[in-house]
C-alpha atoms as a PDB file:
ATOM      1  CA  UNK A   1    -123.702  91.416-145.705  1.00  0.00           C
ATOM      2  CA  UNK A   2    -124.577  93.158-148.482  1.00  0.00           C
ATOM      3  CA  UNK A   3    -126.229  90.556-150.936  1.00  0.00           C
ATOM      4  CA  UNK A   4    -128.107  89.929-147.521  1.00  0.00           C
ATOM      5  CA  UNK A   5    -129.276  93.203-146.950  1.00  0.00           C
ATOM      6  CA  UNK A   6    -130.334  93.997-151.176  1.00  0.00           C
ATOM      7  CA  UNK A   7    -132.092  90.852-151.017  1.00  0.00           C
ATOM      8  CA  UNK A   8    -134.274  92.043-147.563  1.00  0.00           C
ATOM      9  CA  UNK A   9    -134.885  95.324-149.514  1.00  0.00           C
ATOM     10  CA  UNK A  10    -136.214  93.187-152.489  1.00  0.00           C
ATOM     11  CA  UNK A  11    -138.017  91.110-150.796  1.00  0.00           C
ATOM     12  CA  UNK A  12    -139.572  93.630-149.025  1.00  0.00           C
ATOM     13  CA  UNK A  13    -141.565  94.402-152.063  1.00  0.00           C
ATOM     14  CA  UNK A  14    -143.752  91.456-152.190  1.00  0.00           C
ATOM     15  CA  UNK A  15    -142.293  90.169-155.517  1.00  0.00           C
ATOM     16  CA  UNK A  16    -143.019  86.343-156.092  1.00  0.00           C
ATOM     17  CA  UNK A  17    -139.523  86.034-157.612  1.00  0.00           C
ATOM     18  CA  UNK A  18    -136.041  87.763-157.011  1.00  0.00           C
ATOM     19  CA  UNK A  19    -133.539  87.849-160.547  1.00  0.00           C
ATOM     20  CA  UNK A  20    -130.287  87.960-158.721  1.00  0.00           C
ATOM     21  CA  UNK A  21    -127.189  88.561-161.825  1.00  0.00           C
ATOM     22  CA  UNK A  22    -123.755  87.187-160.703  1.00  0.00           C
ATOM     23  CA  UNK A  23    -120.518  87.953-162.843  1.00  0.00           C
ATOM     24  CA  UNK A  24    -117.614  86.247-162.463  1.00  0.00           C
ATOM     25  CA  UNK A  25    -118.826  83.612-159.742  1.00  0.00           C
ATOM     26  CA  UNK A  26    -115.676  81.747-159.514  1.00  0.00           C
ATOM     27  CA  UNK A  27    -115.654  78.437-159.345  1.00  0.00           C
ATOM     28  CA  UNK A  28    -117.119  78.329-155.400  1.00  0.00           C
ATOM     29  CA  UNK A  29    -120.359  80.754-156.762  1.00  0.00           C
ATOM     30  CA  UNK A  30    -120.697  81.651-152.751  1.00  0.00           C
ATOM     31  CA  UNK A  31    -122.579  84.948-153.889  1.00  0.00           C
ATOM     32  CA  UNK A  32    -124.899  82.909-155.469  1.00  0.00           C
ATOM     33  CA  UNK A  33    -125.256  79.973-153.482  1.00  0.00           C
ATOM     34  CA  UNK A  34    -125.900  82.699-150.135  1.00  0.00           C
ATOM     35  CA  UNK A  35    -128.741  84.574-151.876  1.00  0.00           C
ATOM     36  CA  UNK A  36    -130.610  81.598-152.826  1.00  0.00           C
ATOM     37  CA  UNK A  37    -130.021  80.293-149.240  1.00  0.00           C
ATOM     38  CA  UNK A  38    -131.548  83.374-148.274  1.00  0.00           C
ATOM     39  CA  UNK A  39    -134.920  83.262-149.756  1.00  0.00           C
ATOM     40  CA  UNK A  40    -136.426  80.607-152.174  1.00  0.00           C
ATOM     41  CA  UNK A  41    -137.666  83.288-154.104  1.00  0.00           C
ATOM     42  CA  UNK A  42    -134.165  83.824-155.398  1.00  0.00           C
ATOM     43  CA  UNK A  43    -133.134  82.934-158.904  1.00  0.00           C
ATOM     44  CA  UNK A  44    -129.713  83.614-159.489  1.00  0.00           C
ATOM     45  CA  UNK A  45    -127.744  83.795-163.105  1.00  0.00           C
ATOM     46  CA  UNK A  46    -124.264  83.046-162.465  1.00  0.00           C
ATOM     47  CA  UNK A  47    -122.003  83.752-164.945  1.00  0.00           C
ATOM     48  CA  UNK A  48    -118.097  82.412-165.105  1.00  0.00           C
ATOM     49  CA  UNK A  49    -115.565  82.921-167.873  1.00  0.00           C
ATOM     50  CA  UNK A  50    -113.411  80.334-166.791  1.00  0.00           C
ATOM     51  CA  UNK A  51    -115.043  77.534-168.182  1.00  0.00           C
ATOM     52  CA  UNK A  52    -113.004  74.969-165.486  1.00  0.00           C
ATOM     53  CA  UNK A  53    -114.505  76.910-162.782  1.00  0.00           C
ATOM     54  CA  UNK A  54    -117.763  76.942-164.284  1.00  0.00           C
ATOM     55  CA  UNK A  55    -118.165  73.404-164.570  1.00  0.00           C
ATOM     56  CA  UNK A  56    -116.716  73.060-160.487  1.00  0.00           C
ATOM     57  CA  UNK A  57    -119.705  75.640-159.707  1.00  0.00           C
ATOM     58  CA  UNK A  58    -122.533  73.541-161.611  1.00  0.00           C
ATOM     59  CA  UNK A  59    -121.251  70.338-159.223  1.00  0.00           C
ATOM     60  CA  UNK A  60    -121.094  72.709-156.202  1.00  0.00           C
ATOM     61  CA  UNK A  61    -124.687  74.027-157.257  1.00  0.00           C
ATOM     62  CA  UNK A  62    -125.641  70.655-157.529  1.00  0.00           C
ATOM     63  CA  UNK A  63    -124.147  69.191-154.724  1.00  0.00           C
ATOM     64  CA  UNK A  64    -126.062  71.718-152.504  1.00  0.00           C
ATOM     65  CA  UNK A  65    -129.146  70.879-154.091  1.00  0.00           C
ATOM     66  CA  UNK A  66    -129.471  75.088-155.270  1.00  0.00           C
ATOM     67  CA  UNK A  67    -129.849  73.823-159.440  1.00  0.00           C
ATOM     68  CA  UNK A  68    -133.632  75.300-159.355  1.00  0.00           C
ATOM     69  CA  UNK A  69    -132.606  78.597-158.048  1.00  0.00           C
ATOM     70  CA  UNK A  70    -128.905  79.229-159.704  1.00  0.00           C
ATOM     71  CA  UNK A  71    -128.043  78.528-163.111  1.00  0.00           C
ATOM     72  CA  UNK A  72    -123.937  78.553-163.760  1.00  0.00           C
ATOM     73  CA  UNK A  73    -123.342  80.011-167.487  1.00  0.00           C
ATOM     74  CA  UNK A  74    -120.114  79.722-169.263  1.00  0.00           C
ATOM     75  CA  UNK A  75    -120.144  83.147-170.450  1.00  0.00           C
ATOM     76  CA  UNK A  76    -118.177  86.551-170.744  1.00  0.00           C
ATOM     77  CA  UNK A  77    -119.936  88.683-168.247  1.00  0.00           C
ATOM     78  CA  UNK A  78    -118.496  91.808-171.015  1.00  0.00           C
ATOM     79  CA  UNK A  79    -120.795  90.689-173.606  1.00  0.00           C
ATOM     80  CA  UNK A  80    -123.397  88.437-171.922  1.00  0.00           C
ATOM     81  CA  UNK A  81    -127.179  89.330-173.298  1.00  0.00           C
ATOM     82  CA  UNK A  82    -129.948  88.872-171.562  1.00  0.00           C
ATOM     83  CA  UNK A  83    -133.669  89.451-172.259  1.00  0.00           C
ATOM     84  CA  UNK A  84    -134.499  89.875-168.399  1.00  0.00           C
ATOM     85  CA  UNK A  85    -134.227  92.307-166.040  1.00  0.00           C
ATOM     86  CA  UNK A  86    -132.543  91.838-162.794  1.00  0.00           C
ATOM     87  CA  UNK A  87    -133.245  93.087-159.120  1.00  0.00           C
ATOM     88  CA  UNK A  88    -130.118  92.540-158.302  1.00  0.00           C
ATOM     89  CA  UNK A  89    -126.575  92.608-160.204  1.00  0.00           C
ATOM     90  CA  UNK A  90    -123.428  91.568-158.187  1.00  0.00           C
ATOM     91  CA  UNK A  91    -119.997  91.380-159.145  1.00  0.00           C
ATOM     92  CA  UNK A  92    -116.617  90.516-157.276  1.00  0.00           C
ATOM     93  CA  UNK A  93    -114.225  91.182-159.576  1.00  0.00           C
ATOM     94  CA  UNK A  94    -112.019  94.004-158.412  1.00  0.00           C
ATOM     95  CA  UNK A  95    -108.767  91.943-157.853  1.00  0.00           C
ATOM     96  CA  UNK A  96    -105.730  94.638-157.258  1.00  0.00           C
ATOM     97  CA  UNK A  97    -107.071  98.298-157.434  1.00  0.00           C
ATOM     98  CA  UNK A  98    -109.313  97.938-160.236  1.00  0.00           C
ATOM     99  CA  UNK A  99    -106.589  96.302-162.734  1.00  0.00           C
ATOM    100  CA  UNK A 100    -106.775  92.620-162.578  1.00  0.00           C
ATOM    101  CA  UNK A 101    -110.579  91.674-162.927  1.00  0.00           C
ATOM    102  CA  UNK A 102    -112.515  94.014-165.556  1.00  0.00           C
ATOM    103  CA  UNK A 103    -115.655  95.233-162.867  1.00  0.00           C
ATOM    104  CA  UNK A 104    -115.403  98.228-164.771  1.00  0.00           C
ATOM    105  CA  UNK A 105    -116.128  96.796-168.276  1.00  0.00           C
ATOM    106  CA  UNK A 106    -118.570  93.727-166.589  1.00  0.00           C
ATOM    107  CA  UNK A 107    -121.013  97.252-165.044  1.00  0.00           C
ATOM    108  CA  UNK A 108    -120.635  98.485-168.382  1.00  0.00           C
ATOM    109  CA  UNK A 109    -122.439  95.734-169.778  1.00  0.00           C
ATOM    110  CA  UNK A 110    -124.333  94.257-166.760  1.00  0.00           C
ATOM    111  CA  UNK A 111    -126.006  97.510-165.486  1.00  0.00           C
ATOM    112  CA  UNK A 112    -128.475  97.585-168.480  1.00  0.00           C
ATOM    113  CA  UNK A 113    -130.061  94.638-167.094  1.00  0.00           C
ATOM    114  CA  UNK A 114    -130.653  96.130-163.592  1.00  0.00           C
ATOM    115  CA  UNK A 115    -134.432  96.914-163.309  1.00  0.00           C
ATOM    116  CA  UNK A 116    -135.441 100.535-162.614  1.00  0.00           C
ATOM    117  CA  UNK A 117    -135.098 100.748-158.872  1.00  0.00           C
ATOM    118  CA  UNK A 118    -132.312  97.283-159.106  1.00  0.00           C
ATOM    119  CA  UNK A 119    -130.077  97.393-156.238  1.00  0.00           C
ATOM    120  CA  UNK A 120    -126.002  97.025-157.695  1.00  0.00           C
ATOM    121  CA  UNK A 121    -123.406  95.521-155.676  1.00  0.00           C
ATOM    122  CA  UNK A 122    -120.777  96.987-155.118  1.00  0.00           C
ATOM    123  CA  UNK A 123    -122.535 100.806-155.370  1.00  0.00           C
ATOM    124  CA  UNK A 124    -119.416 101.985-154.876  1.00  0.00           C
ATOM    125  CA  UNK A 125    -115.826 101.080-155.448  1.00  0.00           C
ATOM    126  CA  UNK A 126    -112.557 103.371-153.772  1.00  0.00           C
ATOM    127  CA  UNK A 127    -108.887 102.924-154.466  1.00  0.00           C
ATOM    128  CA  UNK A 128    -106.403 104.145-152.489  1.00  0.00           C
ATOM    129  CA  UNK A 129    -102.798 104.164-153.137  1.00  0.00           C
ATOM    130  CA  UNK A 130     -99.416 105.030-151.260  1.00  0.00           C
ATOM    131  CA  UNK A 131     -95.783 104.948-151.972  1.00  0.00           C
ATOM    132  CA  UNK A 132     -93.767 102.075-151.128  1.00  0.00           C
ATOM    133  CA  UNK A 133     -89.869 101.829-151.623  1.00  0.00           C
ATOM    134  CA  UNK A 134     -88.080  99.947-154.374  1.00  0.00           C
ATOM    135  CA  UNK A 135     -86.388  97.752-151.894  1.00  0.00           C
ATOM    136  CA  UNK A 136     -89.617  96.869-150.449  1.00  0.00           C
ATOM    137  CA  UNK A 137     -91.278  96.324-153.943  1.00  0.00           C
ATOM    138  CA  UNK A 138     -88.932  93.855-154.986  1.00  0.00           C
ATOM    139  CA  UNK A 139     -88.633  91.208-152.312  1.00  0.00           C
ATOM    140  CA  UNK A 140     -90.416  88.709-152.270  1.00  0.00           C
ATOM    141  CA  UNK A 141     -91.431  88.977-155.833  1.00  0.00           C
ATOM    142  CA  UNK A 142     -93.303  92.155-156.333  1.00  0.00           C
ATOM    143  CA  UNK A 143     -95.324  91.458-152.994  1.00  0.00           C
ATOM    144  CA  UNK A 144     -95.310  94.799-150.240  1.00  0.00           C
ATOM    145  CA  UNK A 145     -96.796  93.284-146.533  1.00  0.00           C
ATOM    146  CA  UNK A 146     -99.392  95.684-146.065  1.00  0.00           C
ATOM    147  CA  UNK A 147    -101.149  93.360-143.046  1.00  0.00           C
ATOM    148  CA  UNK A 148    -100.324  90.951-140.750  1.00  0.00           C
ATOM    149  CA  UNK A 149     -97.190  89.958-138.323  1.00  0.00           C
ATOM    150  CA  UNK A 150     -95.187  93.226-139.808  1.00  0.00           C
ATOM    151  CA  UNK A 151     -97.086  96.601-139.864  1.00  0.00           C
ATOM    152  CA  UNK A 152     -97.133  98.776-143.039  1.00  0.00           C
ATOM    153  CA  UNK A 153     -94.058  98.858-145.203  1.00  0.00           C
ATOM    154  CA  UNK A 154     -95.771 101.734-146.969  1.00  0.00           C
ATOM    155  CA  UNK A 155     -93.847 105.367-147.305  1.00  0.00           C
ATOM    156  CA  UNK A 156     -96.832 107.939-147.084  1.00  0.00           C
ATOM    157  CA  UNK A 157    -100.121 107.812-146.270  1.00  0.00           C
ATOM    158  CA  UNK A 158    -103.387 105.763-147.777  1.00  0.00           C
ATOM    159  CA  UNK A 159    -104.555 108.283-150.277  1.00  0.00           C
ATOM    160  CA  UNK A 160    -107.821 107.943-152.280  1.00  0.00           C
ATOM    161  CA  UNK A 161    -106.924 108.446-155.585  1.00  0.00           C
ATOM    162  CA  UNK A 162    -110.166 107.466-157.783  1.00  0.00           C
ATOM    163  CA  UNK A 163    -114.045 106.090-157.507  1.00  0.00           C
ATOM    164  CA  UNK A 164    -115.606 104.446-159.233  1.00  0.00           C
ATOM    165  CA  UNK A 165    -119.647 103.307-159.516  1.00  0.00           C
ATOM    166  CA  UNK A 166    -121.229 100.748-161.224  1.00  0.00           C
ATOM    167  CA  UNK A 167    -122.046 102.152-164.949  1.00  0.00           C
ATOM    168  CA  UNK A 168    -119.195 104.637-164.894  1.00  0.00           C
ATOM    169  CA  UNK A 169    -117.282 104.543-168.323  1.00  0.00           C
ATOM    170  CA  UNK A 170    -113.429 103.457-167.629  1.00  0.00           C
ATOM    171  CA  UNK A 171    -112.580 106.500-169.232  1.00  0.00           C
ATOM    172  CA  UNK A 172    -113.267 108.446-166.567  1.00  0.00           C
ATOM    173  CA  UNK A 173    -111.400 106.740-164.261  1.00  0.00           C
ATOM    174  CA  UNK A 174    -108.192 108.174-163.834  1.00  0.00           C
ATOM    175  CA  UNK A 175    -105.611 109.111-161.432  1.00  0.00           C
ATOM    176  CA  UNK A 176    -102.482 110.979-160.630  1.00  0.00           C
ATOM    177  CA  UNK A 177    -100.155 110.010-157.330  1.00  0.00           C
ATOM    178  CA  UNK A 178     -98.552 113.846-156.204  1.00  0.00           C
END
């Protein structure tokens, strides 16, 4: 919903192309492949570190007949370079509170390529964080339930403990659990 609303906001302004940036497509690039669906106008960068998945998202891209509007690069959304400007810059890489995936370092770099007035997706990332017991920590494997067939296994309340927006420095990201 919200590549599809950025891109009607784009669009909006009577541009005769849309530079859509992608980091960390994956190896289905279905942020990429649903904004060019959305307008022809779209031209999407896509990049993906994994260069497996990369190569699966070129056949996908292909396979879908999108290879005029998205262009899968093998590349290290941290230290990509680009001599373009992007309306928009989109990246779902925010696997487990912020710690798995690097969105915070891939803004760093990526958000100097958003044009004045670029729309960046997410605009705004929240963790939350509650207690869970040790016995519930350890079985199966690390894993806590939090949704489905058995309700919360959690000990206190969801608590926001830290936000985060795109161009903030991971420095200042930082939390303490009372």
């Amino acid at each position: 919903l919200g590549v599809s609303e950025a891109l009607r906001t784009v669009d909006s302004s009577d541009k005769s192309e849309i530079r859509v940036l992608d980091a960390g497509t994956g190896a289905i690039p279905i942020l990429a492949i649903h904004a060019a669906l959305l307008s022809e106008k779209v031209r999407v960068v896509a990049l993906e570190l994994n260069p497996h998945s990369a190569t699966m998202a070129r056949s996908i891209v292909k396979a879908l007949g999108l290879q005029s509007q998205i262009t899968i690069l093998h590349a290290d959304a941290i230290s990509f370079q680009s001599d373009k400007q992007f309306d928009l810059v989109v990246s779902e890489t925010m696997h487990s509170g912020l710690t798995a995936e690097p969105i915070v370092q891939i803004f760093s770099n990526i958000k100097r390529y958003l044009r004045n007035g670029g729309i960046a997706l997410p605009s705004e990332i929240r963790v939350n964080a509650a207690l869970v017991s040790l016995e519930d920590w350890i079985y199966p494997r690390g894993y806590v339930k939090i949704y489905g067939a058995h309700h919360h296994v959690v000990s206190s309340a969801w608590t926001e403990v830290a936000q985060y927006h795109p161009g903030d420095r991971l420095s200042e990201i930082a939390f303490d659990i009372p």
